[in-house]
C-alpha atoms as a PDB file:
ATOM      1  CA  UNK A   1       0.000   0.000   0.000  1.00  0.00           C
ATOM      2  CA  UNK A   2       1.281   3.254  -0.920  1.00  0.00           C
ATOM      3  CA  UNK A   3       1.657   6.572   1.203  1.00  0.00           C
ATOM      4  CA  UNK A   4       0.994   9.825   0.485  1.00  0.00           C
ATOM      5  CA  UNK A   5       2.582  12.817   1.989  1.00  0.00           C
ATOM      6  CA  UNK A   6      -0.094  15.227   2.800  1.00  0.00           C
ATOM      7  CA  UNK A   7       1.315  18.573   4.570  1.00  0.00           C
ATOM      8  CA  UNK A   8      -0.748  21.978   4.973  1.00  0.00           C
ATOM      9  CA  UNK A   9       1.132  24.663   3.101  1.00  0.00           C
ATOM     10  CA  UNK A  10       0.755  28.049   5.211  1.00  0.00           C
ATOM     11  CA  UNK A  11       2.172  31.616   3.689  1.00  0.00           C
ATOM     12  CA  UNK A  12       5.865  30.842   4.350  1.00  0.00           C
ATOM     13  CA  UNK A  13       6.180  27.537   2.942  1.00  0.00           C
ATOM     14  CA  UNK A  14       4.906  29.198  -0.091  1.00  0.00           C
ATOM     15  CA  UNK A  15       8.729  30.736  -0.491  1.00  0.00           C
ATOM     16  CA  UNK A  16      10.882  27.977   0.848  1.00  0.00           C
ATOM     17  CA  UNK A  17      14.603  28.862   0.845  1.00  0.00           C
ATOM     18  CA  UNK A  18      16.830  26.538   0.102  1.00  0.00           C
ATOM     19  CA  UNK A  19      19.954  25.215   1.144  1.00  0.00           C
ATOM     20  CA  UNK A  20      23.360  26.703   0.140  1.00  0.00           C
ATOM     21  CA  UNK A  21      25.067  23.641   0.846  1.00  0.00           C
ATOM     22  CA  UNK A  22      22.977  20.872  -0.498  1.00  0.00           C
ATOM     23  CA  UNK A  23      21.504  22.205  -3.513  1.00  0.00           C
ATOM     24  CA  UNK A  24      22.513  19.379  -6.064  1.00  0.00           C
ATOM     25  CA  UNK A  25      21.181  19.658 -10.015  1.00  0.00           C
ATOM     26  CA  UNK A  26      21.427  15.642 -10.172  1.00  0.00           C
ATOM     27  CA  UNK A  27      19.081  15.531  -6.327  1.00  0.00           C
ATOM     28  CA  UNK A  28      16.284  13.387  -6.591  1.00  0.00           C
ATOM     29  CA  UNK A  29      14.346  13.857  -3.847  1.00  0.00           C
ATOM     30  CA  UNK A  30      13.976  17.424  -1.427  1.00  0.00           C
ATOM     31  CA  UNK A  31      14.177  17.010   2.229  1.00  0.00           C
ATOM     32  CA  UNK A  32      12.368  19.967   3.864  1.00  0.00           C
ATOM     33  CA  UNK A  33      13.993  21.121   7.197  1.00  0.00           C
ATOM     34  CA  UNK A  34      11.524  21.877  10.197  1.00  0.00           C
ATOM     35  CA  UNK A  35      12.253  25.840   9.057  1.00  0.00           C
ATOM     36  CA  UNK A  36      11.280  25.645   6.078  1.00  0.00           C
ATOM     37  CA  UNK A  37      14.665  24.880   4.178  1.00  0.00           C
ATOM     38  CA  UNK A  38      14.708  23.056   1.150  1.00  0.00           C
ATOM     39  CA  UNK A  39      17.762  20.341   0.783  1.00  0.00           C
ATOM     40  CA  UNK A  40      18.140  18.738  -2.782  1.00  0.00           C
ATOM     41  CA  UNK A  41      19.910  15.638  -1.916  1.00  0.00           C
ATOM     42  CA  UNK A  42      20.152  11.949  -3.032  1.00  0.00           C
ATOM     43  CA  UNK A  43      18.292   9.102  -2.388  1.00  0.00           C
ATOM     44  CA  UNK A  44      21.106   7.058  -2.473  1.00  0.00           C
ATOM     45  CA  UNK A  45      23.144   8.332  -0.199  1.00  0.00           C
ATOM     46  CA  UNK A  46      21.088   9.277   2.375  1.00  0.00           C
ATOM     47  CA  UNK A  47      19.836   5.637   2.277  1.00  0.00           C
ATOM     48  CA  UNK A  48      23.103   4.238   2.804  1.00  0.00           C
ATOM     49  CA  UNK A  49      23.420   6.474   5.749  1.00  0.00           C
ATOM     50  CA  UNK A  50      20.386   5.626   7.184  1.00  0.00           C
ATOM     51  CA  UNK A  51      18.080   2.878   6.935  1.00  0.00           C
ATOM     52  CA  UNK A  52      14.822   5.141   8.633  1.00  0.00           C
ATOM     53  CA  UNK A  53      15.409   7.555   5.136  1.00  0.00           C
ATOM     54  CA  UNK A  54      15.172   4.513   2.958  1.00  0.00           C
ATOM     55  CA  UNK A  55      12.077   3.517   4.431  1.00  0.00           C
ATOM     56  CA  UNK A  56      11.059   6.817   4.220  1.00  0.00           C
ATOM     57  CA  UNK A  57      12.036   7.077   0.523  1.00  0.00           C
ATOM     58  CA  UNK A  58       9.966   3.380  -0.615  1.00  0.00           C
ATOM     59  CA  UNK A  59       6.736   5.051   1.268  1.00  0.00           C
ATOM     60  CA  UNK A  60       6.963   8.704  -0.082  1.00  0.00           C
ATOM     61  CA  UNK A  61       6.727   7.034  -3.716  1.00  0.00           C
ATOM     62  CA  UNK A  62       3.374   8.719  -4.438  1.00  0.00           C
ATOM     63  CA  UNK A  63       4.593  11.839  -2.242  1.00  0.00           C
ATOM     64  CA  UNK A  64       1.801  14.494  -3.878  1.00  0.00           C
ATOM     65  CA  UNK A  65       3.908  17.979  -3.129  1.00  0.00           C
ATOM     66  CA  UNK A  66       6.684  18.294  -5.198  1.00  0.00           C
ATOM     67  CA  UNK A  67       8.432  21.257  -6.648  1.00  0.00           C
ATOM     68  CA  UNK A  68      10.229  20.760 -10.124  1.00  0.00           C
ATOM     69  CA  UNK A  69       9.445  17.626 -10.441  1.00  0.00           C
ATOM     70  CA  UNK A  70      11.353  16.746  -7.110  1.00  0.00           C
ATOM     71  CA  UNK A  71       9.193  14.813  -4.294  1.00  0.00           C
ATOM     72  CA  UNK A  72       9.641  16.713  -0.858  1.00  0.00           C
ATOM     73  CA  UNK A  73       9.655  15.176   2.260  1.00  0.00           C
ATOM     74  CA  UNK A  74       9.309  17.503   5.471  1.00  0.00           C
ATOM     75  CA  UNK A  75      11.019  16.862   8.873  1.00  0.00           C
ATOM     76  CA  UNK A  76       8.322  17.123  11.601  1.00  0.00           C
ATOM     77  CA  UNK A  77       9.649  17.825  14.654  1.00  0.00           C
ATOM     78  CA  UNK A  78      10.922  21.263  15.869  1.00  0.00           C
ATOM     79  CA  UNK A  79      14.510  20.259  16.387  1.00  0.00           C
ATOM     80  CA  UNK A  80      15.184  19.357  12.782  1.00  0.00           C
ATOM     81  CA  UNK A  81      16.088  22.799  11.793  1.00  0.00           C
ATOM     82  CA  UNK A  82      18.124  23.831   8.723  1.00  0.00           C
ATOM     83  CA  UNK A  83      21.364  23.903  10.879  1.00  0.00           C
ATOM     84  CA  UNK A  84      20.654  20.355  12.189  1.00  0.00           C
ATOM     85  CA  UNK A  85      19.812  18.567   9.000  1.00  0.00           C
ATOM     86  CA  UNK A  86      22.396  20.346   7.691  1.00  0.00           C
ATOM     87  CA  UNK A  87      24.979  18.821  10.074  1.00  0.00           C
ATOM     88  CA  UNK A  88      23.160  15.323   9.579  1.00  0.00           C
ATOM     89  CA  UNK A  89      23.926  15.392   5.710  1.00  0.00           C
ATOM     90  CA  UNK A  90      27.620  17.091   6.202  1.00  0.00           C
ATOM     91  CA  UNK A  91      28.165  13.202   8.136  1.00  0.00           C
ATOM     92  CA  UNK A  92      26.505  11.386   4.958  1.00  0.00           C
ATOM     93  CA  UNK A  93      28.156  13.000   2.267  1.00  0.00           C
ATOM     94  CA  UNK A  94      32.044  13.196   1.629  1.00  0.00           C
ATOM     95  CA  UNK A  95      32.497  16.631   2.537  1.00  0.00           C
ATOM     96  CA  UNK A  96      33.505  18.673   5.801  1.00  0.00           C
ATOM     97  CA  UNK A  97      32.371  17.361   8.715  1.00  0.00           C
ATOM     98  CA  UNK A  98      29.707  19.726  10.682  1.00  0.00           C
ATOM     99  CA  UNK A  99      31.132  22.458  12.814  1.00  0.00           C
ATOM    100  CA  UNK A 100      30.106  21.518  15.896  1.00  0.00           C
ATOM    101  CA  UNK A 101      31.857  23.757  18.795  1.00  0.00           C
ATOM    102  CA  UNK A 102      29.334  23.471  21.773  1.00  0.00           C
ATOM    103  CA  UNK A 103      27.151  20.888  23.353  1.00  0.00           C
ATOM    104  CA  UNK A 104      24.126  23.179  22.554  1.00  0.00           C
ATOM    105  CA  UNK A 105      25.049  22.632  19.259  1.00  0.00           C
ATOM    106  CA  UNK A 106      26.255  19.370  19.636  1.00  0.00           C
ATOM    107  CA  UNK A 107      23.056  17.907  20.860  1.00  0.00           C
ATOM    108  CA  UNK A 108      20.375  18.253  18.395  1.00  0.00           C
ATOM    109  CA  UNK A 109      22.624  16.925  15.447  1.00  0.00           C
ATOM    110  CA  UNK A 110      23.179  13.439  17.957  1.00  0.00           C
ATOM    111  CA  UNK A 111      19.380  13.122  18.625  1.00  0.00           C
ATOM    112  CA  UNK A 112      18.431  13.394  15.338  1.00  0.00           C
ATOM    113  CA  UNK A 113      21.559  10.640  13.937  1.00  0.00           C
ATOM    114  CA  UNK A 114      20.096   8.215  16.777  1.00  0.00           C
ATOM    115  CA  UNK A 115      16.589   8.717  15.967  1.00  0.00           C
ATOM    116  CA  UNK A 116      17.246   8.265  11.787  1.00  0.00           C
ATOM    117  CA  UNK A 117      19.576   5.664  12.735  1.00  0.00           C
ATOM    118  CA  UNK A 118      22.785   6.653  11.284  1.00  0.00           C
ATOM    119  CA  UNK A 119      25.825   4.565  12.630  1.00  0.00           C
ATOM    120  CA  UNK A 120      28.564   6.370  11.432  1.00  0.00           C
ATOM    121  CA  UNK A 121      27.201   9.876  12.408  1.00  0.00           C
ATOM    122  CA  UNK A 122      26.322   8.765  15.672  1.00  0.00           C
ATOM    123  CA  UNK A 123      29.854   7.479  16.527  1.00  0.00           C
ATOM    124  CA  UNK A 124      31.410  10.337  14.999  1.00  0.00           C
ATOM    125  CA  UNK A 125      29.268  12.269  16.791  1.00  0.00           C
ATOM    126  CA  UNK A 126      29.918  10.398  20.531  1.00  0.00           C
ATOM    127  CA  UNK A 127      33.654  11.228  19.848  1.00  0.00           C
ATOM    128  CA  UNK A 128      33.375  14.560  19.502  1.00  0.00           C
ATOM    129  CA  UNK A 129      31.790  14.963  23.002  1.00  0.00           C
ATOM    130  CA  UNK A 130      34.806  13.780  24.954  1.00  0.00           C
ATOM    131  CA  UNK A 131      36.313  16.999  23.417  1.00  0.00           C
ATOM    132  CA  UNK A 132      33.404  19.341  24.069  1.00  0.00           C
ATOM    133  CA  UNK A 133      33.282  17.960  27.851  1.00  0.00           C
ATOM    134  CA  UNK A 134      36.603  19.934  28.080  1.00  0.00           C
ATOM    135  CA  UNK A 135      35.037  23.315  27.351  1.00  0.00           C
ATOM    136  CA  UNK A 136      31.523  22.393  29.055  1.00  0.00           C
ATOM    137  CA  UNK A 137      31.560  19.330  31.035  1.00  0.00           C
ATOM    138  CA  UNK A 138      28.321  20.291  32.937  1.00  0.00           C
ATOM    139  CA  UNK A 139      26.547  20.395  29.891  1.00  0.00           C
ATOM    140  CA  UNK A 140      28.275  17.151  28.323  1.00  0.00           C
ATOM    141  CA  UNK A 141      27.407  15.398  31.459  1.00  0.00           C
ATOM    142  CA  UNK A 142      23.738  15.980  30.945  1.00  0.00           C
ATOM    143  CA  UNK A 143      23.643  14.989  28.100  1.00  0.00           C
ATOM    144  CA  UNK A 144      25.812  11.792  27.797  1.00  0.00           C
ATOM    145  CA  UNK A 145      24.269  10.954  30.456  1.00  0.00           C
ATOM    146  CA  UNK A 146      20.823  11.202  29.524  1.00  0.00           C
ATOM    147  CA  UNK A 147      21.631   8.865  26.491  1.00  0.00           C
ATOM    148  CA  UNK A 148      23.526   6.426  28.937  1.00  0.00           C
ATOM    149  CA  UNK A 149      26.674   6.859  27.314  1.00  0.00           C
ATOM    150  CA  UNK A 150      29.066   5.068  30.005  1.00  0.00           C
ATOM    151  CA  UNK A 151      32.582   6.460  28.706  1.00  0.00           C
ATOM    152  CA  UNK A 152      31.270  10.160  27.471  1.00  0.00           C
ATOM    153  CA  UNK A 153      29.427  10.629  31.374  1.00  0.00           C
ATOM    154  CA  UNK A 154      32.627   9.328  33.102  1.00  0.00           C
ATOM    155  CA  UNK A 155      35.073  11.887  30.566  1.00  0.00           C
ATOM    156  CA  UNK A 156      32.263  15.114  31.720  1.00  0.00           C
ATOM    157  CA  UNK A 157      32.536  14.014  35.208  1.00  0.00           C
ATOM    158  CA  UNK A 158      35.831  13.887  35.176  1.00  0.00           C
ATOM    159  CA  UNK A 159      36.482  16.951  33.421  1.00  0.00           C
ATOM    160  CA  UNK A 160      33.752  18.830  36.131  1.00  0.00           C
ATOM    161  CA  UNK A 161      35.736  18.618  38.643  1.00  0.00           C
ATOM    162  CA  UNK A 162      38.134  21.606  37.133  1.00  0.00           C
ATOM    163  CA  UNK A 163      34.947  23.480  37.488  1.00  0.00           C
ATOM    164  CA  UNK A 164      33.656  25.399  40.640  1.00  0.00           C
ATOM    165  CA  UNK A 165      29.788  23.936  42.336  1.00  0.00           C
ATOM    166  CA  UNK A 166      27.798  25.268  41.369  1.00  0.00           C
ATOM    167  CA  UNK A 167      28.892  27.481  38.308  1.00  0.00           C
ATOM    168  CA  UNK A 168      25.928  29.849  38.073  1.00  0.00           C
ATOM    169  CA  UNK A 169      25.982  29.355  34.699  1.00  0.00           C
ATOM    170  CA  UNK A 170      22.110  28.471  32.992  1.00  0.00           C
ATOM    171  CA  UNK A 171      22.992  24.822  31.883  1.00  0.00           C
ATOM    172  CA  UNK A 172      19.169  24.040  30.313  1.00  0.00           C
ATOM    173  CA  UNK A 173      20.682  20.434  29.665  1.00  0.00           C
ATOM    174  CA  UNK A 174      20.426  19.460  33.238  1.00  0.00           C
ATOM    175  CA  UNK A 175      16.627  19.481  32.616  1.00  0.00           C
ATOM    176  CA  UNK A 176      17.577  16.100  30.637  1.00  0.00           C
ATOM    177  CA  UNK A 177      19.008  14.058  33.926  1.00  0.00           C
ATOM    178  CA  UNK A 178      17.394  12.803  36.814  1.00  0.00           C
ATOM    179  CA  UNK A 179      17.841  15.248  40.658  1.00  0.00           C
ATOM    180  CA  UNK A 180      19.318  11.501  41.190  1.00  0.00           C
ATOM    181  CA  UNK A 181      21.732  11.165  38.547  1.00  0.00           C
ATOM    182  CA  UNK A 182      22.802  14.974  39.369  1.00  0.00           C
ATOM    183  CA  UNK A 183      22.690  14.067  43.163  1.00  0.00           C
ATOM    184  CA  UNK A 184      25.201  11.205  42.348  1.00  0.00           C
ATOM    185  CA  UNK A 185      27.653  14.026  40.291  1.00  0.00           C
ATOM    186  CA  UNK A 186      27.397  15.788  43.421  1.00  0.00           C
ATOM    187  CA  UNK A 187      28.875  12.950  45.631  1.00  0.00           C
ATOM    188  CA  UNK A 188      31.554  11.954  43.021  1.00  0.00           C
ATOM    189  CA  UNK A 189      32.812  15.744  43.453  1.00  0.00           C
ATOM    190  CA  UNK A 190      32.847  15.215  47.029  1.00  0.00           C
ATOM    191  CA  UNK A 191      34.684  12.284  47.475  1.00  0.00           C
ATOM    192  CA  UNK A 192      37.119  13.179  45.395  1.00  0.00           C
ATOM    193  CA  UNK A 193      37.342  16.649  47.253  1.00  0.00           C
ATOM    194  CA  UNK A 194      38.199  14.813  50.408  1.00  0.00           C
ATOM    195  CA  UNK A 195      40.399  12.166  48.807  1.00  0.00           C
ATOM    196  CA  UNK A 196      42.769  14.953  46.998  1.00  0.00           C
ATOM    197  CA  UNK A 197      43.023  17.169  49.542  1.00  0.00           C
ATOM    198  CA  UNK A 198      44.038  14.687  51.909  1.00  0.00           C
ATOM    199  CA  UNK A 199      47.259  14.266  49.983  1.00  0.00           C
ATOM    200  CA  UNK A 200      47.995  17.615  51.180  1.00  0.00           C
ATOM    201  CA  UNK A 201      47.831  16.246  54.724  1.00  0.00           C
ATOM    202  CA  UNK A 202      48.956  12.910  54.580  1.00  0.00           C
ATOM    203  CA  UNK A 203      52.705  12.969  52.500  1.00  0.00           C
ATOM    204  CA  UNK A 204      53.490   9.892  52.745  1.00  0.00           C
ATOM    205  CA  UNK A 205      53.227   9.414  49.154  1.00  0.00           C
ATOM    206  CA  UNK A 206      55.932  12.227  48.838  1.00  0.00           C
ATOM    207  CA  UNK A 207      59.977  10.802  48.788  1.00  0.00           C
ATOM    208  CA  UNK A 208      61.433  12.924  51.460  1.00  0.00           C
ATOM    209  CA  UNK A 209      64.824  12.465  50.015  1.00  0.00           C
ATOM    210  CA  UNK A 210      64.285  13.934  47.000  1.00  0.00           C
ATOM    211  CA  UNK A 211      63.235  17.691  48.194  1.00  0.00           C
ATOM    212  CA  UNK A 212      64.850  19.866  49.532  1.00  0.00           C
ATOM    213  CA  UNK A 213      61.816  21.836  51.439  1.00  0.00           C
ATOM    214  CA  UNK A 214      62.096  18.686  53.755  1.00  0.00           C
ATOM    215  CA  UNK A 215      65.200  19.820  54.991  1.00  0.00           C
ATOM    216  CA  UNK A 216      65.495  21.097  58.562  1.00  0.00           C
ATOM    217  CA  UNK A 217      65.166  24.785  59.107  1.00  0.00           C
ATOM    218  CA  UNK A 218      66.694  25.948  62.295  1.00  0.00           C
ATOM    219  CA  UNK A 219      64.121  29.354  61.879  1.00  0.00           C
ATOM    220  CA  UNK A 220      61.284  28.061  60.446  1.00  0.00           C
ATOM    221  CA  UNK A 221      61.008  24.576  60.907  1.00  0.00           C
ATOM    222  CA  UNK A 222      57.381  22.972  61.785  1.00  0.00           C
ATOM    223  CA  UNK A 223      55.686  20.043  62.981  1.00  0.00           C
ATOM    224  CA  UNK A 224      54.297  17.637  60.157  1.00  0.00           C
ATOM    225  CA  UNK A 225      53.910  14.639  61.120  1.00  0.00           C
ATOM    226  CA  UNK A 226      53.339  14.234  65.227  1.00  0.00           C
ATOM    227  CA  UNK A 227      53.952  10.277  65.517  1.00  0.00           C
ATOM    228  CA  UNK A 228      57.166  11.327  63.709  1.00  0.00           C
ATOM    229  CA  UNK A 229      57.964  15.182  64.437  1.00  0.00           C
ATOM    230  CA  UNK A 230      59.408  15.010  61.081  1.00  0.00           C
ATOM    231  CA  UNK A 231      59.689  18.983  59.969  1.00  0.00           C
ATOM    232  CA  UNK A 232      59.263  20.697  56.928  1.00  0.00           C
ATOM    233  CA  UNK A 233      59.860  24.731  56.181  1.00  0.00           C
ATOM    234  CA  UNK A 234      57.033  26.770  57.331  1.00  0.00           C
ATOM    235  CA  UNK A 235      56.704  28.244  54.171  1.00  0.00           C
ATOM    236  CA  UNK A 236      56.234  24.867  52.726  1.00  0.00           C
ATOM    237  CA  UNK A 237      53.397  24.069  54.752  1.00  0.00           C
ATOM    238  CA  UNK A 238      51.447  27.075  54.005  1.00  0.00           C
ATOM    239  CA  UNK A 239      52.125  26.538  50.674  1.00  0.00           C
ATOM    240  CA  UNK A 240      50.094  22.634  51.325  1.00  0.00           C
ATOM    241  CA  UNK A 241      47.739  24.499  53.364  1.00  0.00           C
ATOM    242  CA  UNK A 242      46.743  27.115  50.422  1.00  0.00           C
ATOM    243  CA  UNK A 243      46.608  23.873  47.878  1.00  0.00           C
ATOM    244  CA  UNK A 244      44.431  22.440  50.281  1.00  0.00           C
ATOM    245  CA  UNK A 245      42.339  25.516  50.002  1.00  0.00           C
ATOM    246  CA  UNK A 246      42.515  25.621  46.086  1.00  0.00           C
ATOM    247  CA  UNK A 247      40.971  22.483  45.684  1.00  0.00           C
ATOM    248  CA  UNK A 248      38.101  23.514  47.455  1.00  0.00           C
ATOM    249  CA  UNK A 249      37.260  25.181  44.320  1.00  0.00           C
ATOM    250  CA  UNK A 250      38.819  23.632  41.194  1.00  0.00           C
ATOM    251  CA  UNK A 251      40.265  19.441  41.562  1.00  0.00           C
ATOM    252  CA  UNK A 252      43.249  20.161  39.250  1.00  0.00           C
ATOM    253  CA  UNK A 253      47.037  19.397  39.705  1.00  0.00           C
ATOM    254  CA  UNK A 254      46.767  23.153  37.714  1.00  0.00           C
ATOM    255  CA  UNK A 255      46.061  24.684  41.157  1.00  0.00           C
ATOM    256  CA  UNK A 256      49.284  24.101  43.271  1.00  0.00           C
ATOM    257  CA  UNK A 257      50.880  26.165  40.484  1.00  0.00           C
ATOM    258  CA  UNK A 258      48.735  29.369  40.490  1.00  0.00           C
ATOM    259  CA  UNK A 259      50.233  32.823  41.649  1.00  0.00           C
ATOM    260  CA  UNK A 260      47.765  32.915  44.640  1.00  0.00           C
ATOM    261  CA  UNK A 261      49.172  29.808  46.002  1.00  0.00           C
ATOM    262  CA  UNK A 262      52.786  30.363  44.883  1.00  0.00           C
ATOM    263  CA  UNK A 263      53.253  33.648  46.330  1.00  0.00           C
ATOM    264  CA  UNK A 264      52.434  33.920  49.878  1.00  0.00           C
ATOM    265  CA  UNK A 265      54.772  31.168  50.711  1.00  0.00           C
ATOM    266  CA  UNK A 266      57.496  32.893  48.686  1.00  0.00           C
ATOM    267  CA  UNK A 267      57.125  35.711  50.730  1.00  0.00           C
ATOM    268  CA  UNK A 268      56.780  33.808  53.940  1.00  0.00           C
ATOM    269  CA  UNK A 269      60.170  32.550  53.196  1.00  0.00           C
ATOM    270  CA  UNK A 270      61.915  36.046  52.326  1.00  0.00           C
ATOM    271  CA  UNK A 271      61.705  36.995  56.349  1.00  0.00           C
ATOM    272  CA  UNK A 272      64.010  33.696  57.062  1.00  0.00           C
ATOM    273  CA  UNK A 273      67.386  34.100  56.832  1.00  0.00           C
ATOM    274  CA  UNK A 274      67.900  30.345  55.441  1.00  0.00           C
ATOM    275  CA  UNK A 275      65.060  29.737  52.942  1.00  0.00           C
ATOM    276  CA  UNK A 276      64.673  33.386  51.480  1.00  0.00           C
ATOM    277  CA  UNK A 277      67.477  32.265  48.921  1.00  0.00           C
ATOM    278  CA  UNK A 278      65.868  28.935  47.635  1.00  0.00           C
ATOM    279  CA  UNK A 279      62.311  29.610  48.525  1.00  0.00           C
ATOM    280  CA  UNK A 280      61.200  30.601  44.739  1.00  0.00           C
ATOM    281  CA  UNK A 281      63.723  28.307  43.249  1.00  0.00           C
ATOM    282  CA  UNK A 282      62.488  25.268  44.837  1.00  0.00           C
ATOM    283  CA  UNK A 283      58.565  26.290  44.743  1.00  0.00           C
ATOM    284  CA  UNK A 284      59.417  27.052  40.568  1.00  0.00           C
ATOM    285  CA  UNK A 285      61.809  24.993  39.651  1.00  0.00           C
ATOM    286  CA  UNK A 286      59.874  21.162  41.837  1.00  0.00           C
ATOM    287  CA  UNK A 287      56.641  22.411  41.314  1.00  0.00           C
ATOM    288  CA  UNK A 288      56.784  22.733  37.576  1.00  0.00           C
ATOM    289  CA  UNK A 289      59.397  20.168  36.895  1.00  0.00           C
ATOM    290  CA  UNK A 290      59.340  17.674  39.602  1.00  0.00           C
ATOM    291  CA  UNK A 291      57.073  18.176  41.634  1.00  0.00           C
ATOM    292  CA  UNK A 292      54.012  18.672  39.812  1.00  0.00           C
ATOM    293  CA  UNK A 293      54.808  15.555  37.835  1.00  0.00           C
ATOM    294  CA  UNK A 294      53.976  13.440  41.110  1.00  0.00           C
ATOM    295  CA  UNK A 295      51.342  15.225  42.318  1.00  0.00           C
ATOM    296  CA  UNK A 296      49.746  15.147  38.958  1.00  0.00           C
ATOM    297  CA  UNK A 297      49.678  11.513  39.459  1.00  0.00           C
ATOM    298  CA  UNK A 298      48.364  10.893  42.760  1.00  0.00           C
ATOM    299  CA  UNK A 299      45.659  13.665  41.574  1.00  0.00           C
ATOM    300  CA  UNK A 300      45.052  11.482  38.637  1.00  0.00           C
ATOM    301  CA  UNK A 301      45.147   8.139  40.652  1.00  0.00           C
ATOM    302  CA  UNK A 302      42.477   9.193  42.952  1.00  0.00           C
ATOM    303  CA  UNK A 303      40.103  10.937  40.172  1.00  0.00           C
ATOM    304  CA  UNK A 304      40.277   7.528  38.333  1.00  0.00           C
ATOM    305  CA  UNK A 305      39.327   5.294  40.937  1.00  0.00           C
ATOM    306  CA  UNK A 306      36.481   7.357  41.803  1.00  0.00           C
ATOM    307  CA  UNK A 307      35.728   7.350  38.225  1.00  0.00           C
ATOM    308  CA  UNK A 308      35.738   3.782  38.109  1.00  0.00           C
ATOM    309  CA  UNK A 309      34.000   2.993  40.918  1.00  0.00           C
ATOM    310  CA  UNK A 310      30.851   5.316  39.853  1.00  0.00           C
ATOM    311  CA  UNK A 311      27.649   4.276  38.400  1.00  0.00           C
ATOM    312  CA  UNK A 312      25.751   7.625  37.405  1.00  0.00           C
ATOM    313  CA  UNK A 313      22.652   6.243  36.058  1.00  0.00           C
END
């Protein structure tokens, strides 16, 4: 049994525009966007990419609206816009892929590949997000998320943590999630809050031998470790305490290097007659070179096995 096409024409679709891209002489069929954009495209290639527009194609046979001899066939729901069926076709055809530089972007043009059931877009598309999780994980979250995509939710969680709670940004996507799923974001932050900044507290993970802030200080010399009474400079210490205080706000190896956690130790060690010549040499020259490569991996350590040991949906 055949199937007609039968779509109300109001004032506007009188004067469709049409696409600038896909505008092909040798098209054979026109896909009309949800805007009112005409796309002059090929059967066969749109059918390879997706088995829902070969269906579509077989039924829209007898398609009565048609304009220069070309059968249309409209996309019905508001998100399949001009810029989204755009994007859809970009990943069909052999040309540039889609510009896709946000998850607002991003989002549409993934629904609409999973819902015409296009392989290759949507795994295309599902590696692009680990990279837009960088820029917005928030937003990636929610979204990855709410399509139970294991690996893409674990990369925006991870990638969150750089972020201050809450950001006071408007992130519409959370609207997508559960208050549970966002609840369990929540605790993963959390836990690995406590579990990185207790590596400011506990350095036992830290070689003593090989710095020299671990040295004795005659001046400014302080308790670390009471079962111990090993001693670090004072200076040093602070300069734990303000990491400590820095991760309150962003989980990143990035912080112990910022000037707001580099510079009141420095000073603190410019009053001692002992440190005030190494101080900024050993905070520069260990934290950037040495340093920060071992703290980088304890940070990354933790964050991973918190990773791995979350289920967020």
């Amino acid at each position: 049994m055949s199937h007609q096409w039968i779509v109300d024409l109001d004032e506007d679709d009188a004067f469709p525009s049409n696409s600038p891209v896909f505008n092909y002489p040798t098209a054979d069929v026109i896909i009309r966007s949800s805007d009112n954009v005409h796309f002059r495209v090929h059967k066969i290639i749109l059918s390879l990419a997706s088995p829902v527009f070969a269906d579509m194609f077989d039924l829209g046979k007898d398609c009565d609206q048609q304009v220069d001899g070309l059968p249309i066939i409209p996309m019905l729901e508001d998100f399949e816009t001009a810029k989204v069926i755009e994007a859809l076709f970009r990943l069909s055809y052999p040309i540039a892929d889609p510009p896709l530089d946000t998850v607002a972007d991003w989002y549409p043009v993934l629904r609409g590949a999973k819902k015409y059931m296009m392989e290759e877009a949507v795994k295309s598309l599902q590696s692009k997000l680990t990279g837009l999780s960088i820029k917005e994980p928030v937003r990636a979250f929610a979204v990855a998320a709410s399509l139970q995509l294991e690996k893409e939710t674990k990369d925006a969680a991870k990638h969150s943590l750089r972020l201050p709670f809450p950001s006071g940004r408007d992130e519409v996507e959370l609207e997508l999630i559960s208050g549970r799923t966002y609840q369990r974001l929540l605790e993963f932050r959390n836990r690995c809050t406590v579990r990185v900044r207790n590596l400011t507290r506990d350095d036992s993970w830290v070689d003593r031998r090989t710095w020299p802030f671990f040295q004795r200080c005659p001046h400014c010399g302080q308790v670390v470790n009471e079962s111990d009474n090993r001693l670090v400079a004072s200076w040093w210490r602070e300069y734990m305490m303000l990491s400590e205080s820095a991760l309150e706000r962003s989980i990143s190896e990035a912080v112990a290097l910022a000037d707001d956690v580099l510079w009141p130790p420095t000073s603190m060690a410019a009053v001692c007659s002992q440190c005030k010549t190494s101080a900024l040499t050993d905070l520069k020259r260990f934290s950037i070179k040495r340093f920060r490569r071992a703290w980088a991996t304890q940070v990354d350590l933790v964050i991973s096995e918190e990773v791995a040991n979350t289920t967020f949906f």
